[in-house]
PDB file of N, CA and C in Angstrom:
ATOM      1  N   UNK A   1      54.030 -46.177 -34.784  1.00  0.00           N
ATOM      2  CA  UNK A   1      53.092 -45.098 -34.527  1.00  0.00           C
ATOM      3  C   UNK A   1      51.691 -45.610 -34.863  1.00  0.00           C
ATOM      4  N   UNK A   2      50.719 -44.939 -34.218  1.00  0.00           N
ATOM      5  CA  UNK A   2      49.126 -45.652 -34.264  1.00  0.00           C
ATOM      6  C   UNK A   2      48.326 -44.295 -34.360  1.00  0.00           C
ATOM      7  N   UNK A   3      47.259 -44.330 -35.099  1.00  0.00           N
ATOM      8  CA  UNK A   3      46.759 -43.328 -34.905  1.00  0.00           C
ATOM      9  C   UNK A   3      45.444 -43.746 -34.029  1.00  0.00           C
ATOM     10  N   UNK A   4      44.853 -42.633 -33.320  1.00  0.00           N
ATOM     11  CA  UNK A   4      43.530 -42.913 -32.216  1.00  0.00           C
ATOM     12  C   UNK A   4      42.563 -42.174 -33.282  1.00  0.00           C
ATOM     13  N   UNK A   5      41.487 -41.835 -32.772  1.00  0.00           N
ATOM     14  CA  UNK A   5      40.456 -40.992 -33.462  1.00  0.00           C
ATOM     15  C   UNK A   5      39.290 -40.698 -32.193  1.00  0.00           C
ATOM     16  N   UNK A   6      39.110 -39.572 -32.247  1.00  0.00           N
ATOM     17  CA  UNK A   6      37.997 -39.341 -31.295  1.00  0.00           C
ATOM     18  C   UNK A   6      37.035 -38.130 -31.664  1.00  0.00           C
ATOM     19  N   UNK A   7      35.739 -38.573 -31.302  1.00  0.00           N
ATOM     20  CA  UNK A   7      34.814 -38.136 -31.620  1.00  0.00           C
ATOM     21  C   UNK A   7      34.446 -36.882 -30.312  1.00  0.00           C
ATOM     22  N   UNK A   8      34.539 -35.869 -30.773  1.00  0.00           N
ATOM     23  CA  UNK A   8      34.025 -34.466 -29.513  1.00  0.00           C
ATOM     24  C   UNK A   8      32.739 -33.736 -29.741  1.00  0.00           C
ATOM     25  N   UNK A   9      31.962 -34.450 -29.773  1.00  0.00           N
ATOM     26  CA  UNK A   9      30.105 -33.846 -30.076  1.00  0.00           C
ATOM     27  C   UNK A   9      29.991 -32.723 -29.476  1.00  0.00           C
ATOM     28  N   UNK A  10      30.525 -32.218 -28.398  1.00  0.00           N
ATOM     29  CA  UNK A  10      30.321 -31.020 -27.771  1.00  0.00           C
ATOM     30  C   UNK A  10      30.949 -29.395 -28.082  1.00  0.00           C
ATOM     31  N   UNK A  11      31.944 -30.018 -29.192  1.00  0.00           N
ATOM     32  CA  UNK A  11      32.964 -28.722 -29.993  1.00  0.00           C
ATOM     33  C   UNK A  11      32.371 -28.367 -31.007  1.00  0.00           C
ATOM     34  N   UNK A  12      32.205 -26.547 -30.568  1.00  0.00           N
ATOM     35  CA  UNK A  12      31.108 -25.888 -31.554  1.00  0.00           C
ATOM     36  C   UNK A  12      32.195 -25.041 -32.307  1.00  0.00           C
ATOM     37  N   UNK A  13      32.965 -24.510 -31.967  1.00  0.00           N
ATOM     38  CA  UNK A  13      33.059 -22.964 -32.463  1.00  0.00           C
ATOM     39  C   UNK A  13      34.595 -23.291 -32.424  1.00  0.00           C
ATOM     40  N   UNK A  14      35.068 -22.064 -32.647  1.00  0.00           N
ATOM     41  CA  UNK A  14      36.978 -22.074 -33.124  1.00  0.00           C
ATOM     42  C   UNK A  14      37.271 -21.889 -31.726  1.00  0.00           C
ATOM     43  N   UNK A  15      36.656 -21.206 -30.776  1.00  0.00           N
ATOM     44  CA  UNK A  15      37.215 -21.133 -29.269  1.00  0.00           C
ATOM     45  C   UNK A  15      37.568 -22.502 -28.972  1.00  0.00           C
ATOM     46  N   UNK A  16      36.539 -23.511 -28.864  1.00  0.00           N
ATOM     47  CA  UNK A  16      36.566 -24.773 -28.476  1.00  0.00           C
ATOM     48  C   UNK A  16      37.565 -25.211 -29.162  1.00  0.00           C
ATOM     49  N   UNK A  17      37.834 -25.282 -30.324  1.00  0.00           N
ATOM     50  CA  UNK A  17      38.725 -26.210 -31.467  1.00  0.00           C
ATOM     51  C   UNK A  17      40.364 -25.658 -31.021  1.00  0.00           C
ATOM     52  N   UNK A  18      39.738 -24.515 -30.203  1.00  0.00           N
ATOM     53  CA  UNK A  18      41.842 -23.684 -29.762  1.00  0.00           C
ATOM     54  C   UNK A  18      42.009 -24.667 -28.158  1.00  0.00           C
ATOM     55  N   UNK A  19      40.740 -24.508 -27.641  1.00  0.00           N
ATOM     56  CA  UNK A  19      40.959 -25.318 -26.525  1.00  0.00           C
ATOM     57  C   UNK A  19      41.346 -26.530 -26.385  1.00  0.00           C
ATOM     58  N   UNK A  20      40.587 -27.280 -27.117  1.00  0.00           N
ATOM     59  CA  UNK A  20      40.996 -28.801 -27.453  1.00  0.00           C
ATOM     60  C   UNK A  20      42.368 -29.089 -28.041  1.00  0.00           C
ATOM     61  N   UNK A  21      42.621 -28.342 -28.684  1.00  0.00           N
ATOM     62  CA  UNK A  21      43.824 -28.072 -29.111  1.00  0.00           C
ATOM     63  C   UNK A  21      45.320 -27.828 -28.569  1.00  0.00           C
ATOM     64  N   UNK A  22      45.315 -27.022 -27.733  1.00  0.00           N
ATOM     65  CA  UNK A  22      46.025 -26.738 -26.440  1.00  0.00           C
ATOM     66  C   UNK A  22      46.074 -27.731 -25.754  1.00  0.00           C
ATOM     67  N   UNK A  23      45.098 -28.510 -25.039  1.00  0.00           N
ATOM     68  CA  UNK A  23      44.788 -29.528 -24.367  1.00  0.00           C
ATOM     69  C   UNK A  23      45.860 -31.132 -25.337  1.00  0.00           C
ATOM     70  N   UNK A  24      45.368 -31.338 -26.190  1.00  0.00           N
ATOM     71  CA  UNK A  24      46.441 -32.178 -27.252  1.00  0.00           C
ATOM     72  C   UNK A  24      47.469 -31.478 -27.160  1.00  0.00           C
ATOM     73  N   UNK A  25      48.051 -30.316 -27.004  1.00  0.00           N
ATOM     74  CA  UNK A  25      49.713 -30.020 -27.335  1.00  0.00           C
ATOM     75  C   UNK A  25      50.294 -30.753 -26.280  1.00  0.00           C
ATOM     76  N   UNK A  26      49.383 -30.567 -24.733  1.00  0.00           N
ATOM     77  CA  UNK A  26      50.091 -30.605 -23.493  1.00  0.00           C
ATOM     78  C   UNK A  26      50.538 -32.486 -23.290  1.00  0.00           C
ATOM     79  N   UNK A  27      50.047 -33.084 -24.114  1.00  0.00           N
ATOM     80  CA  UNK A  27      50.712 -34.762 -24.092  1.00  0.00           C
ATOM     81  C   UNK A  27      51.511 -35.055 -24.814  1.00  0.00           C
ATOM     82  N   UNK A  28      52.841 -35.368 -23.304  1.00  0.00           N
ATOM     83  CA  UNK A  28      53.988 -36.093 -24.185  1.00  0.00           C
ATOM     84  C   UNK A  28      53.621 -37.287 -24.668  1.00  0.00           C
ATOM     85  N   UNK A  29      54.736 -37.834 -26.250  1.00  0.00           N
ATOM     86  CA  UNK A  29      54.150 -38.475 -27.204  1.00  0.00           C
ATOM     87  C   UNK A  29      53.351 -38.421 -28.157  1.00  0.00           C
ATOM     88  N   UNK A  30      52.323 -37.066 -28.295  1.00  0.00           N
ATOM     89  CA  UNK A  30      51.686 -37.186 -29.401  1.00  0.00           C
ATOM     90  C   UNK A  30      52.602 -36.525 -30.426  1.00  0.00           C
ATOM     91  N   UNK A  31      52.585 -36.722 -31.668  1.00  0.00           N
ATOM     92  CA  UNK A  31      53.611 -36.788 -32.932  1.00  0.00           C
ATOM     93  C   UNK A  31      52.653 -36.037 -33.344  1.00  0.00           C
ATOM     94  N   UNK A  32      51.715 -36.234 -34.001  1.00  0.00           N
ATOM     95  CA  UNK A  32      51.118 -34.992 -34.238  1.00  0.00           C
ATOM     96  C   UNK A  32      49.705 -34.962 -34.442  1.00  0.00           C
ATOM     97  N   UNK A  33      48.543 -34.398 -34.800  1.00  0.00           N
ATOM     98  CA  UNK A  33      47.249 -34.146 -34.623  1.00  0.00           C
ATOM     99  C   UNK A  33      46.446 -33.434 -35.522  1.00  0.00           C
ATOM    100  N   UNK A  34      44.877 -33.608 -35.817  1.00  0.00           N
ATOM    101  CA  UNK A  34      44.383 -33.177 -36.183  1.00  0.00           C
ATOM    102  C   UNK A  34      42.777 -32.863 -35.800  1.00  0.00           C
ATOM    103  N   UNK A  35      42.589 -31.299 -35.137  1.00  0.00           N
ATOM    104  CA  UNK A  35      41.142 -31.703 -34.921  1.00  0.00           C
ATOM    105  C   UNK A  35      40.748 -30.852 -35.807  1.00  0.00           C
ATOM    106  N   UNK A  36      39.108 -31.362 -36.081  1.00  0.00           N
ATOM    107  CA  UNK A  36      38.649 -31.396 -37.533  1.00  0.00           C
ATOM    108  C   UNK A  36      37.402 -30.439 -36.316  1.00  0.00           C
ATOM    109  N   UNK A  37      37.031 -29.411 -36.372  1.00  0.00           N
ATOM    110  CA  UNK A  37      35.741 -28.964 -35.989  1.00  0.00           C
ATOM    111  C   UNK A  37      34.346 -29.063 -37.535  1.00  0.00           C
ATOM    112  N   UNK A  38      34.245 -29.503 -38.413  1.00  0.00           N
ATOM    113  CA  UNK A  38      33.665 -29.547 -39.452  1.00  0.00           C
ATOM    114  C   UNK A  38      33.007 -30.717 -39.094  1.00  0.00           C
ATOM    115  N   UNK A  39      33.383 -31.943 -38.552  1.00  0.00           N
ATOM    116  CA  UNK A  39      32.787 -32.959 -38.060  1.00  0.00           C
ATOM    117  C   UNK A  39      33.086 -33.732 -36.572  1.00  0.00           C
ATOM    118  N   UNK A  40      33.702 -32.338 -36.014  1.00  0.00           N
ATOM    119  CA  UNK A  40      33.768 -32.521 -34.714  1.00  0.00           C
ATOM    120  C   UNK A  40      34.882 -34.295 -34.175  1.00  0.00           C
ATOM    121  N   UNK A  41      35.939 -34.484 -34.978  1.00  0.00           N
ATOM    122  CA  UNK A  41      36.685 -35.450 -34.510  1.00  0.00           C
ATOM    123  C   UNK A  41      38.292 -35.115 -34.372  1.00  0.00           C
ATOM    124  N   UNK A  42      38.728 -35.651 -33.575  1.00  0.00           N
ATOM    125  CA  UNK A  42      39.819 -35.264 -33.255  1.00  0.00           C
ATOM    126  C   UNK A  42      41.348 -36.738 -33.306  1.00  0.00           C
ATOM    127  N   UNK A  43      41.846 -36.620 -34.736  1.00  0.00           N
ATOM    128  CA  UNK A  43      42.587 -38.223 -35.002  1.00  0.00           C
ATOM    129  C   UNK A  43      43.974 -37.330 -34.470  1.00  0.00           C
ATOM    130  N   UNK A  44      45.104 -38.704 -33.726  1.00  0.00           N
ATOM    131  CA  UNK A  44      45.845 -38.375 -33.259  1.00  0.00           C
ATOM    132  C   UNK A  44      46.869 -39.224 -33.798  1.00  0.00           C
ATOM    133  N   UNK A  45      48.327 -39.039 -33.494  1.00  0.00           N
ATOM    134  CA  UNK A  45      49.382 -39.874 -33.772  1.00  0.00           C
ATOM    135  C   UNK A  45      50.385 -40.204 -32.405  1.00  0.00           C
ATOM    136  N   UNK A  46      49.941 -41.272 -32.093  1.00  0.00           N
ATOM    137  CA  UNK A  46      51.005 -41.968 -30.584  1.00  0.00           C
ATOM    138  C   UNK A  46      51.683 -42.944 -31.177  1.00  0.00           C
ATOM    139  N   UNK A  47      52.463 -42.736 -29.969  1.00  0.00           N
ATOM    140  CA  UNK A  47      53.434 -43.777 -30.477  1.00  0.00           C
ATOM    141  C   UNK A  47      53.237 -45.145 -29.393  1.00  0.00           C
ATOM    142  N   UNK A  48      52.103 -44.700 -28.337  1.00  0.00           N
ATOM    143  CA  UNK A  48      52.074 -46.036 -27.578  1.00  0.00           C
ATOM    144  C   UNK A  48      50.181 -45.412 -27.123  1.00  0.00           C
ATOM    145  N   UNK A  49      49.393 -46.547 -26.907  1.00  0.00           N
ATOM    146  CA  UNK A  49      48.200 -46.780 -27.004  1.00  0.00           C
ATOM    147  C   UNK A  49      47.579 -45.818 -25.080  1.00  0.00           C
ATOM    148  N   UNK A  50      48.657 -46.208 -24.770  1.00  0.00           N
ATOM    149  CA  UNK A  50      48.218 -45.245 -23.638  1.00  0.00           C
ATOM    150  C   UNK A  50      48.105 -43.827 -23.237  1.00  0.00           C
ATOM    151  N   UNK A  51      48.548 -42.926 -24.313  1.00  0.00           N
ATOM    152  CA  UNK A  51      48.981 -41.553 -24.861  1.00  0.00           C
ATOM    153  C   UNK A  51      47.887 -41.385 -25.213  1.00  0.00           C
ATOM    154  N   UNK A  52      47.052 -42.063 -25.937  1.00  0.00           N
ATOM    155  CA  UNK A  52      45.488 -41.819 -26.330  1.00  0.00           C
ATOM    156  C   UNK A  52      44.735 -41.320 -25.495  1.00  0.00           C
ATOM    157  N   UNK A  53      44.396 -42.693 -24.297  1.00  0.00           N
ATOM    158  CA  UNK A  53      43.915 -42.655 -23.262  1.00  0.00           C
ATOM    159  C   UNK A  53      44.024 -41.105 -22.290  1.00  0.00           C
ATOM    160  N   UNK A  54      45.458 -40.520 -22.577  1.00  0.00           N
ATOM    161  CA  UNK A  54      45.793 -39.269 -21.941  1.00  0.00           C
ATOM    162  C   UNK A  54      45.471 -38.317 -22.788  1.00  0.00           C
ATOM    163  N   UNK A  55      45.218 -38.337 -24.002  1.00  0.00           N
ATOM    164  CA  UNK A  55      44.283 -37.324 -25.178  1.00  0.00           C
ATOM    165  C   UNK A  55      43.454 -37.375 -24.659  1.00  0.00           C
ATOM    166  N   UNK A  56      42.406 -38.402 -24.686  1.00  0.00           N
ATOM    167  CA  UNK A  56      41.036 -38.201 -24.096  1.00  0.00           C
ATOM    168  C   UNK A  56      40.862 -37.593 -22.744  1.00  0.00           C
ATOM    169  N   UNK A  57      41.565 -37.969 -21.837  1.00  0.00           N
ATOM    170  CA  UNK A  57      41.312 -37.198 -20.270  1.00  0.00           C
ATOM    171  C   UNK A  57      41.819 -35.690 -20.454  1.00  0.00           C
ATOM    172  N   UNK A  58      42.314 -35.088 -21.152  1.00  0.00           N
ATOM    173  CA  UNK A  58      42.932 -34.218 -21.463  1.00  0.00           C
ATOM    174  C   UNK A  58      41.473 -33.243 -21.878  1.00  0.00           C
ATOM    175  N   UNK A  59      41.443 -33.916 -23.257  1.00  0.00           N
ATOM    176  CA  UNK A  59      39.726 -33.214 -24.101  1.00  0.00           C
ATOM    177  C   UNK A  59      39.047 -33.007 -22.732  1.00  0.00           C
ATOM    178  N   UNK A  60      38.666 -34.338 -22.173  1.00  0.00           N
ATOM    179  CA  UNK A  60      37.774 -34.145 -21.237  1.00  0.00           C
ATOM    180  C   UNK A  60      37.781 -33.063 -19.727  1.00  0.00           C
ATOM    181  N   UNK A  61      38.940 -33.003 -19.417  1.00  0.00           N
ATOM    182  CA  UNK A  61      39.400 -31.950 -18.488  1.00  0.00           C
ATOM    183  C   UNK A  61      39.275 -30.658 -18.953  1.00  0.00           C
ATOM    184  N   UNK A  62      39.241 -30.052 -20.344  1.00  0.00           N
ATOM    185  CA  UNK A  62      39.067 -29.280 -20.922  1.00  0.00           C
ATOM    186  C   UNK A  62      37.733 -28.714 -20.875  1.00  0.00           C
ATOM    187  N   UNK A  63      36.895 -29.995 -21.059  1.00  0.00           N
ATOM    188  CA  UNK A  63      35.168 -29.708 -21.105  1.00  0.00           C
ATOM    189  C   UNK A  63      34.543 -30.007 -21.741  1.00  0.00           C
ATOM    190  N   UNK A  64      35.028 -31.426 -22.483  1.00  0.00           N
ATOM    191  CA  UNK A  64      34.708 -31.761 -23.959  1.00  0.00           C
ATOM    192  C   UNK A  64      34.339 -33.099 -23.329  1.00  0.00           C
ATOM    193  N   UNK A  65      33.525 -33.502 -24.213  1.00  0.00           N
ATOM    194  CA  UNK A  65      32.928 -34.922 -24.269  1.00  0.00           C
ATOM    195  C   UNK A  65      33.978 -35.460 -25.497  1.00  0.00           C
ATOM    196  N   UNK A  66      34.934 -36.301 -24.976  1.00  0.00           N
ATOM    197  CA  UNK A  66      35.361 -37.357 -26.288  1.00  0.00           C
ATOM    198  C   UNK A  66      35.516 -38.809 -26.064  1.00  0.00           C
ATOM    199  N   UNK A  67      34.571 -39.460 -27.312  1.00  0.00           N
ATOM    200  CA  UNK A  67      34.879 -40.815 -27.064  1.00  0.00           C
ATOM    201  C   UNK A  67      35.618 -41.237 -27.807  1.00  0.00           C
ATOM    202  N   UNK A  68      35.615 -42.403 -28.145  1.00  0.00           N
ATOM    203  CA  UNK A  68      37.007 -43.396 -28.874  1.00  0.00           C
ATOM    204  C   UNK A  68      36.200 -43.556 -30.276  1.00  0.00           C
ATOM    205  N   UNK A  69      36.467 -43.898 -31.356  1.00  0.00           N
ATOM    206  CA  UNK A  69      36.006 -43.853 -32.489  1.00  0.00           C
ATOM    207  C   UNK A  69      36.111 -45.408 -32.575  1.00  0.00           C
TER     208      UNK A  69
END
């Protein structure tokens, strides 16, 4: 297992942090998650490096700006 980390500058409020959130449930492989709206990052647990890659398009389909930490 690996963890990713991503940074979402654009997540203000608890709406956003449910959205982003939702958005991470919907990828198979992630083990489990944490987004932090206090400093706006979002660390993940995959079990393969390309599951990340599908976190991030995920955030981003959502409406979120996330990059890779």
């Amino acid at each position: 297992m690996m963890k990713q980390e991503f940074v979402v500058a654009n997540m203000k409020c608890e709406g956003c942090k449910k959205k982003v959130t939702k958005a991470i449930e919907s990828v198979a492989g992630v083990k489990s998650f944490q987004v932090d709206l206090d400093n706006k990052r979002v660390t993940v647990d995959v079990t393969d490096p390309s599951q990340g890659k599908d976190v991030q398009k995920v955030i981003i389909a959502a409406g979120y700006d996330a990059q890779t930490v």
